[in-house]
N, C-alpha and C. Protein backbone atom coordinates (compact mmCIF):
# COMPACT_ATOMS: atom_id res chain seq x y z
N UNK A 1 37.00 5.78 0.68
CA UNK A 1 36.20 4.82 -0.03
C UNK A 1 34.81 4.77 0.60
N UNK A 2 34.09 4.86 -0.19
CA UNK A 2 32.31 5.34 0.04
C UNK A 2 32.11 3.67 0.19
N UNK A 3 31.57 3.60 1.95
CA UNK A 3 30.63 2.18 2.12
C UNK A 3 28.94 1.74 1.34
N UNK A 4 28.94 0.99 0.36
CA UNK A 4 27.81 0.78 -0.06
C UNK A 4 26.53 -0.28 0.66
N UNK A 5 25.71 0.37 1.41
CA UNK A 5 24.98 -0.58 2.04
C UNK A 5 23.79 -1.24 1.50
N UNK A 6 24.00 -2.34 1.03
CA UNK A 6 22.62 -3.49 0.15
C UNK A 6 21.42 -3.00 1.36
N UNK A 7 20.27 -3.00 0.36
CA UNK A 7 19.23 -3.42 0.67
C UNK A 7 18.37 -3.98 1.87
N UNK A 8 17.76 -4.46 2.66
CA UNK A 8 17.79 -5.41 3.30
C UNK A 8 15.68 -5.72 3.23
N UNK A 9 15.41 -6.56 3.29
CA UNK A 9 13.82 -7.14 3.44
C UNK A 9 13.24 -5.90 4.45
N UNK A 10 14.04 -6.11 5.63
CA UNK A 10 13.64 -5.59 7.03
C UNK A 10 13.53 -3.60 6.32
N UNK A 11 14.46 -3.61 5.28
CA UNK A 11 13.86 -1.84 4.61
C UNK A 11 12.80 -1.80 3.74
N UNK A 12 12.53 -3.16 3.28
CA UNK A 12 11.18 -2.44 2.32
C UNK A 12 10.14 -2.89 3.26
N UNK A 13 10.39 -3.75 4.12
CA UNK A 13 9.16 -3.67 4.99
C UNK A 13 8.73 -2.44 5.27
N UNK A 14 9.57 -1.58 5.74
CA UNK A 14 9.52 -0.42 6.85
C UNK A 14 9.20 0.29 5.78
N UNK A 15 9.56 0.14 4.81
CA UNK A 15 9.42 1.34 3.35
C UNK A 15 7.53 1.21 2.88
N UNK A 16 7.11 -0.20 3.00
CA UNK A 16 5.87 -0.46 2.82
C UNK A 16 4.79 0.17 3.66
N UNK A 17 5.67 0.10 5.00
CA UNK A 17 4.65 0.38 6.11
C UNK A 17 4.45 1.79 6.27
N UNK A 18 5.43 2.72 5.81
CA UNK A 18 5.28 3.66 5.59
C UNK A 18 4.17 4.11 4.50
N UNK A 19 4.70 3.71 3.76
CA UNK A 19 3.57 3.61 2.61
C UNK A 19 1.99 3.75 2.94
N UNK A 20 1.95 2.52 3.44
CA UNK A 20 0.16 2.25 3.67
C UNK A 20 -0.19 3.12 4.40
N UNK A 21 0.98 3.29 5.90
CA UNK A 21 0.70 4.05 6.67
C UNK A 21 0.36 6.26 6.10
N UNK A 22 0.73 6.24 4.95
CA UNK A 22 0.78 7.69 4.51
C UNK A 22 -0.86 7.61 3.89
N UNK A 23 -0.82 6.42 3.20
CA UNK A 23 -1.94 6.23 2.07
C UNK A 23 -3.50 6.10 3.25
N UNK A 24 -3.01 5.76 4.17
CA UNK A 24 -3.87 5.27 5.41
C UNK A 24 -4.94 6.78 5.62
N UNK A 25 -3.70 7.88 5.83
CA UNK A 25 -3.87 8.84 6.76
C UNK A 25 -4.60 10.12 5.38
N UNK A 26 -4.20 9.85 4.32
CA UNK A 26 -4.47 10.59 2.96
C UNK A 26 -6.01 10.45 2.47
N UNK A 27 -6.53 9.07 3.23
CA UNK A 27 -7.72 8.93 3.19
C UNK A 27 -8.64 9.14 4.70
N UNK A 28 -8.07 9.67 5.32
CA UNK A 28 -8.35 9.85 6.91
C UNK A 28 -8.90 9.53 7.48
N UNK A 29 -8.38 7.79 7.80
CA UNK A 29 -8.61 6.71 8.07
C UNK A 29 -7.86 6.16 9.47
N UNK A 30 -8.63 5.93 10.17
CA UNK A 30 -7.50 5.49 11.26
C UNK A 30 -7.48 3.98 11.27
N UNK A 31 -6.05 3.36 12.35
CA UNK A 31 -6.10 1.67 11.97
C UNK A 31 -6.99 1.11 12.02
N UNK A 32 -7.86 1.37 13.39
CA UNK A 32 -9.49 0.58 13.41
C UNK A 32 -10.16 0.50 12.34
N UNK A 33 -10.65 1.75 11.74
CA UNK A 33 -11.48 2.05 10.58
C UNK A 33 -10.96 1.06 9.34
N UNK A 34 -9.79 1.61 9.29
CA UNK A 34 -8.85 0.66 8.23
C UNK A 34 -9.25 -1.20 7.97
N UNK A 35 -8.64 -1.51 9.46
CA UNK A 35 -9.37 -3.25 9.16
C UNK A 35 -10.58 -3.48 9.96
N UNK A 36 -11.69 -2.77 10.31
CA UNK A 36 -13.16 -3.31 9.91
C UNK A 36 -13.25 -3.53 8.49
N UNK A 37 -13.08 -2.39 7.34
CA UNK A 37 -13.30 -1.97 6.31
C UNK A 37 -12.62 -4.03 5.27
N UNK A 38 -11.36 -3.99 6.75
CA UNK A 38 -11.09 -4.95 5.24
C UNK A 38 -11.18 -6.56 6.55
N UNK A 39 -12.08 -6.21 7.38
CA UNK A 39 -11.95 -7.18 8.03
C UNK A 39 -11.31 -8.13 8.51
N UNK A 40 -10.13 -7.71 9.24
CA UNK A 40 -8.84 -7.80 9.94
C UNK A 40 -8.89 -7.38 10.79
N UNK A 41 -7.91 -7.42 12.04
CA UNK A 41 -7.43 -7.22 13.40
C UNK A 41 -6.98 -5.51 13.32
N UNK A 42 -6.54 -4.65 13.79
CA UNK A 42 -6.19 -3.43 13.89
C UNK A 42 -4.74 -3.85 14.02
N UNK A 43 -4.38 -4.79 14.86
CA UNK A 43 -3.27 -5.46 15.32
C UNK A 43 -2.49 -5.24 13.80
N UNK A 44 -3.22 -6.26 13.05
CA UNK A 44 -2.88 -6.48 11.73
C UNK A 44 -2.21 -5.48 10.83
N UNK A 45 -3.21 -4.47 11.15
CA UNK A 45 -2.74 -3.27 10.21
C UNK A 45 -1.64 -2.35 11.08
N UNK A 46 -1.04 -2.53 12.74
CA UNK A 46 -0.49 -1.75 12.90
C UNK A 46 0.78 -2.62 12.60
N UNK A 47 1.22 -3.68 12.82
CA UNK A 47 1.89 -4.75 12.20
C UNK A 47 2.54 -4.01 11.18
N UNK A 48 1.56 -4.20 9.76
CA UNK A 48 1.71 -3.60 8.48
C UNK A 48 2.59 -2.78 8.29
N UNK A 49 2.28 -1.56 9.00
CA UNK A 49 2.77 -0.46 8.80
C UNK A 49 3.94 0.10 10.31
N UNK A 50 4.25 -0.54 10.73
CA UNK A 50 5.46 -1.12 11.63
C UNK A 50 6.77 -2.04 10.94
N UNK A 51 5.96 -2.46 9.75
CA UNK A 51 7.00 -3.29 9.48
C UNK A 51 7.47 -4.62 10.21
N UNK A 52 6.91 -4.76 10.62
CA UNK A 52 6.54 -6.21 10.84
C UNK A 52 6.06 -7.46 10.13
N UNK A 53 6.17 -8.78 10.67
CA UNK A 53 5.71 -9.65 9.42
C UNK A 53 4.17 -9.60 9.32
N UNK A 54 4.05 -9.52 8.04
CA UNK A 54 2.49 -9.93 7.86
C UNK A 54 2.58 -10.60 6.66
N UNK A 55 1.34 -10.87 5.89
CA UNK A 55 0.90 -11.63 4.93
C UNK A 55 0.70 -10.91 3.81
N UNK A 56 1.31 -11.24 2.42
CA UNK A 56 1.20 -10.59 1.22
C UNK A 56 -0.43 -10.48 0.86
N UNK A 57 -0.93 -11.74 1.39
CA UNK A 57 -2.69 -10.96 1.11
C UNK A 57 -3.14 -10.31 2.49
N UNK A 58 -2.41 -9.68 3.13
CA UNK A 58 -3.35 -8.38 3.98
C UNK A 58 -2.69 -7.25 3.08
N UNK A 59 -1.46 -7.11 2.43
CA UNK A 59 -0.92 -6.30 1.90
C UNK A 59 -1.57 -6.09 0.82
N UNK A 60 -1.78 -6.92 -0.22
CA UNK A 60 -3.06 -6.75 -1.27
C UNK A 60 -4.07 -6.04 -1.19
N UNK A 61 -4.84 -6.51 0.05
CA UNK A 61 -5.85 -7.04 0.25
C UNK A 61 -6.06 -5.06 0.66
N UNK A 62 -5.12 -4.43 1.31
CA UNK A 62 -4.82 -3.35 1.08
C UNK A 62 -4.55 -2.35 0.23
N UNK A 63 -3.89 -2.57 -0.85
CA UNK A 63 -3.96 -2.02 -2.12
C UNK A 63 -5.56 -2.41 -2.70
N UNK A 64 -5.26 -2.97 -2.80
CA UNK A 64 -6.80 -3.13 -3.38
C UNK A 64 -8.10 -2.29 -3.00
N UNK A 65 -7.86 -2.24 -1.57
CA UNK A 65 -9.09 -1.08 -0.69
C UNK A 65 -8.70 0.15 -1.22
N UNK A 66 -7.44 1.03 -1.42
CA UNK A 66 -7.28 2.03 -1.66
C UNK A 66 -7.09 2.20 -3.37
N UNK A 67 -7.07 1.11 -3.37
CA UNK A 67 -7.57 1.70 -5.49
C UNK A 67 -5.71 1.36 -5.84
N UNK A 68 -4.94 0.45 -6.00
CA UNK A 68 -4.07 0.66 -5.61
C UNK A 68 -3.39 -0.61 -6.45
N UNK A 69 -4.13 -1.64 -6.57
CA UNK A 69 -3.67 -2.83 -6.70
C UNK A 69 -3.35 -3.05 -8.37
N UNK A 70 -4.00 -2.69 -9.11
CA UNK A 70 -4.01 -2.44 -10.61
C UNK A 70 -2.50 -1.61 -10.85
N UNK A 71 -1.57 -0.52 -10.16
CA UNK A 71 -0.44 0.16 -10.27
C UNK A 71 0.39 -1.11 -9.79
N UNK A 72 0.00 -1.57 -8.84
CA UNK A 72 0.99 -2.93 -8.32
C UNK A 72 0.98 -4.11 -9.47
N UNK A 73 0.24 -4.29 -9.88
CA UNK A 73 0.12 -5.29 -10.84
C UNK A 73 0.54 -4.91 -11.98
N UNK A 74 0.69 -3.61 -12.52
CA UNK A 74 1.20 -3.11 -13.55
C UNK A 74 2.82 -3.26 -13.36
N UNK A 75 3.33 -2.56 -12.18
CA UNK A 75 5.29 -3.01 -11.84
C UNK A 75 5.47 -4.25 -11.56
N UNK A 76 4.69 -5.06 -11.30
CA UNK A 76 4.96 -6.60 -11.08
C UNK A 76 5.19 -7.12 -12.49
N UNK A 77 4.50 -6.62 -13.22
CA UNK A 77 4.73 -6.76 -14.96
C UNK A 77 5.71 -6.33 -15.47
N UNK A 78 6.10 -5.29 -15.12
CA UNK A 78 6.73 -4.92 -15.92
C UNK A 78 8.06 -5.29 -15.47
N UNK A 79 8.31 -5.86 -14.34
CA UNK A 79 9.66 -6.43 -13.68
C UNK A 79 9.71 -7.46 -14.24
N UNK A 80 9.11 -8.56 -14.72
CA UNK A 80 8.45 -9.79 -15.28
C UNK A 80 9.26 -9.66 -16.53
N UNK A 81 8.88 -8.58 -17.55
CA UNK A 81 9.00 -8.14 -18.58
C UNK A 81 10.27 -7.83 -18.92
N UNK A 82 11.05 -7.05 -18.07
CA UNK A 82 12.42 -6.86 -17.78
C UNK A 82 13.27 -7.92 -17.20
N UNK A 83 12.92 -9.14 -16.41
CA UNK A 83 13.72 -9.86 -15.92
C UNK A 83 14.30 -10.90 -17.19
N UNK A 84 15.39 -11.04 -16.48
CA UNK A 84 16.40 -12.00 -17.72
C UNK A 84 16.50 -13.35 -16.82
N UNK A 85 15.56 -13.95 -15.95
CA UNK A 85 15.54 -14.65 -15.40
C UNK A 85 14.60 -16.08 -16.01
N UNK A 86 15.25 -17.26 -16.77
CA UNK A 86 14.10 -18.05 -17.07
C UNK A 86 13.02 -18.15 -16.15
N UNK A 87 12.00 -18.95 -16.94
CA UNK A 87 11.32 -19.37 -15.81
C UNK A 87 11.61 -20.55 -15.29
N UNK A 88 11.43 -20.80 -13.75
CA UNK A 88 11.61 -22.13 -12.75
C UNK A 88 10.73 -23.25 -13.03
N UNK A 89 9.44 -23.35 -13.88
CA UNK A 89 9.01 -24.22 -14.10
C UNK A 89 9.20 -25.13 -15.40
């Protein structure tokens, strides 16, 4: 019997940080360069891409620098669109 292992926060962190961290290096950018540009700590951005906690607007705030945020806002929609979830308000 095949063990199925859920998800966990602590993987899409690491899945994110990977992310930025690829998107980082594709623009050949190092962490410093990275948050002068968005005026943040380096700390911040190694955080990020460590997977560590940070803040959904440094994560934005990131997409957004790399042209990025408009594809995010498009699957945020379209999950929206697909969810069978009323709304809470």
């Amino acid at each position: 019997m095949a063990i199925i292992k859920s998800i966990t926060v602590k993987d899409i962190k690491l899945e994110l940080g990977e992310l930025i961290r690829r998107i980082r290096k594709e623009h050949r950018l190092n962490q410093d360069e990275l948050a002068d540009a968005l005026n943040i700590s380096r700390i911040t951005i190694s955080n990020l891409e460590l997977g560590k906690n940070t803040t959904l607007d440094t994560l934005l705030k990131v997409f957004l620098y790399f042209d990025k945020l408009d594809n995010f806002h498009e699957y945020i929609k379209e999950l929206a669109r697909n969810s069978s979830l009323e709304s809470l308000y």
